[in-house]
Protein backbone atom coordinates (compact mmCIF):
# COMPACT_ATOMS: atom_id res chain seq x y z
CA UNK A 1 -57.60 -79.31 -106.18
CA UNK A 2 -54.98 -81.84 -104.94
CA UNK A 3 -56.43 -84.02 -102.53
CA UNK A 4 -53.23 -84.56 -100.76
CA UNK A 5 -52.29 -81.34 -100.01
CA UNK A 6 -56.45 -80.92 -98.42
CA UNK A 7 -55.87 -83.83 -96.36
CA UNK A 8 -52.54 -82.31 -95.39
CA UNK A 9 -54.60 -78.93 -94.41
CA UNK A 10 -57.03 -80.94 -92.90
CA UNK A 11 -54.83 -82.93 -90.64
CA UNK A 12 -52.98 -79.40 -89.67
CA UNK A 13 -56.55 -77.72 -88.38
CA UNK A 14 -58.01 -80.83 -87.38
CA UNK A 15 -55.18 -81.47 -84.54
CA UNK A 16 -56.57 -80.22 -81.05
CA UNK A 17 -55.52 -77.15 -80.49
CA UNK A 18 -53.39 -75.74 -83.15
CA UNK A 19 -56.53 -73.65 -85.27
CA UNK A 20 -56.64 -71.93 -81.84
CA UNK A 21 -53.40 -70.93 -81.40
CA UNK A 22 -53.49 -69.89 -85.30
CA UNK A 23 -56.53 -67.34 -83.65
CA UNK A 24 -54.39 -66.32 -80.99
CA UNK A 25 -51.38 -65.29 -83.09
CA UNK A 26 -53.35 -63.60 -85.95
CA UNK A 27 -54.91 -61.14 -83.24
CA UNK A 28 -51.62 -60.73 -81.70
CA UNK A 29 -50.08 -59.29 -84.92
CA UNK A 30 -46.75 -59.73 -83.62
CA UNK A 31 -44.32 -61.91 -82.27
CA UNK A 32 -45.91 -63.59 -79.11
CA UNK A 33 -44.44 -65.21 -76.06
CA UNK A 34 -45.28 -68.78 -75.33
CA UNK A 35 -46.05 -67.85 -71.75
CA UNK A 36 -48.88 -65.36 -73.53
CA UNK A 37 -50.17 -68.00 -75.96
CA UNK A 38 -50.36 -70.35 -72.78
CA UNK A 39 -52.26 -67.96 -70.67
CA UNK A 40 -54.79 -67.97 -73.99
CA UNK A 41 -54.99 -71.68 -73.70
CA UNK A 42 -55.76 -72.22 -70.11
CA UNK A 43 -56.59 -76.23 -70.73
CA UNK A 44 -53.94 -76.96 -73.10
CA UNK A 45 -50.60 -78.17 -71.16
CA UNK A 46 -47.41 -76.98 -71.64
CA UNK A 47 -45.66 -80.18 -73.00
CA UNK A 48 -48.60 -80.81 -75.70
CA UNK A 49 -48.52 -76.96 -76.27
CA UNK A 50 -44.82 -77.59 -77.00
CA UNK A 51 -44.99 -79.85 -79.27
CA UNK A 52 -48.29 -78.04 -81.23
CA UNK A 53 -45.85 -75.30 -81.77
CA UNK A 54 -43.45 -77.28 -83.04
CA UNK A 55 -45.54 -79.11 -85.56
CA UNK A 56 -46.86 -75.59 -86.96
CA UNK A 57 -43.17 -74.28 -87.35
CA UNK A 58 -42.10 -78.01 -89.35
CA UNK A 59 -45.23 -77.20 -91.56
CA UNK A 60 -43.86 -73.80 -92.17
CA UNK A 61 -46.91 -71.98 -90.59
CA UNK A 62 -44.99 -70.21 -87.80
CA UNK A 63 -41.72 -69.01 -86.94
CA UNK A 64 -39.75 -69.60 -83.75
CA UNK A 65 -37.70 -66.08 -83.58
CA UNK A 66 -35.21 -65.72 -80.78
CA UNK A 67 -35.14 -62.65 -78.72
CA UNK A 68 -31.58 -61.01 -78.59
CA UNK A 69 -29.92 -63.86 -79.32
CA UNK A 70 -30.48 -65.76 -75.37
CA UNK A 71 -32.48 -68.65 -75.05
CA UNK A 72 -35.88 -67.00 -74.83
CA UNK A 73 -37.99 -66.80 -77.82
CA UNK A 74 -41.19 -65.70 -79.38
CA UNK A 75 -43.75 -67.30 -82.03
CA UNK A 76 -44.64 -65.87 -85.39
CA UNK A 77 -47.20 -66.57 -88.26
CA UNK A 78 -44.81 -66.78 -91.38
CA UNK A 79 -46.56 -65.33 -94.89
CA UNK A 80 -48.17 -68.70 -95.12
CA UNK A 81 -49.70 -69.00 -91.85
CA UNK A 82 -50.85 -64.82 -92.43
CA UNK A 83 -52.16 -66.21 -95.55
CA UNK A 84 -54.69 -68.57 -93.46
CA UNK A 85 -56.00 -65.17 -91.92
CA UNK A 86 -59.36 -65.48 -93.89
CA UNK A 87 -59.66 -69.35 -93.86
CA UNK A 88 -59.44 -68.72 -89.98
CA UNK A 89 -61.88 -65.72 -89.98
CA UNK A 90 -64.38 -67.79 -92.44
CA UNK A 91 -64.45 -70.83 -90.23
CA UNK A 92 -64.85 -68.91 -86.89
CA UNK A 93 -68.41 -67.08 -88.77
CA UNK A 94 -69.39 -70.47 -89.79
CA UNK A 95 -69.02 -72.11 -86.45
CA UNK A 96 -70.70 -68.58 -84.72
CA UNK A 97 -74.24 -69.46 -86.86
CA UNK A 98 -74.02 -73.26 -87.05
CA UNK A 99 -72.53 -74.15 -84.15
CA UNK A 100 -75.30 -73.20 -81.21
């Protein structure tokens, strides 16, 4: 195991917000709307939901896709953020039993 790609991983999930809005887009199984992952993140602001997205597209974890070529868009997971589908699943059990 290389330790600095684990603290790379770790700093990815450990930033507030952005293991949710991995959730939100692996049940969407499709391109999403910001607006839609938004309305999933009631507490999260726009401007620091902004820049989460960004961050998770520069890591190569999701795609920013535009739709019909105007300036609206949607998010995707790219094969490596699908790839986190059972990380994601495994730490949402874990947290379901040990975190009461």
């Amino acid at each position: 195991m290389n330790e600095n790609n684990c603290t790379a991983a770790f700093s990815i999930l450990g930033k507030k917000w952005n293991g949710e809005i991995i959730n939100i887009m692996l049940k969407a199984k499709e391109p999403i709307r910001f607006s839609d992952i938004s309305g999933e993140l009631n507490a999260c602001s726009q401007k620091v939901l902004t820049e989460r997205l960004k961050e998770l597209e520069t890591t190569g974890i999701i795609e920013r896709v535009s739709l019909d070529n105007s300036s609206r868009f949607l998010y995707a997971l790219t094969e490596s953020g699908k790839a986190m589908k059972e990380l994601m699943y495994s730490i949402n059990q874990w947290a379901d039993i040990h975190l009461k």
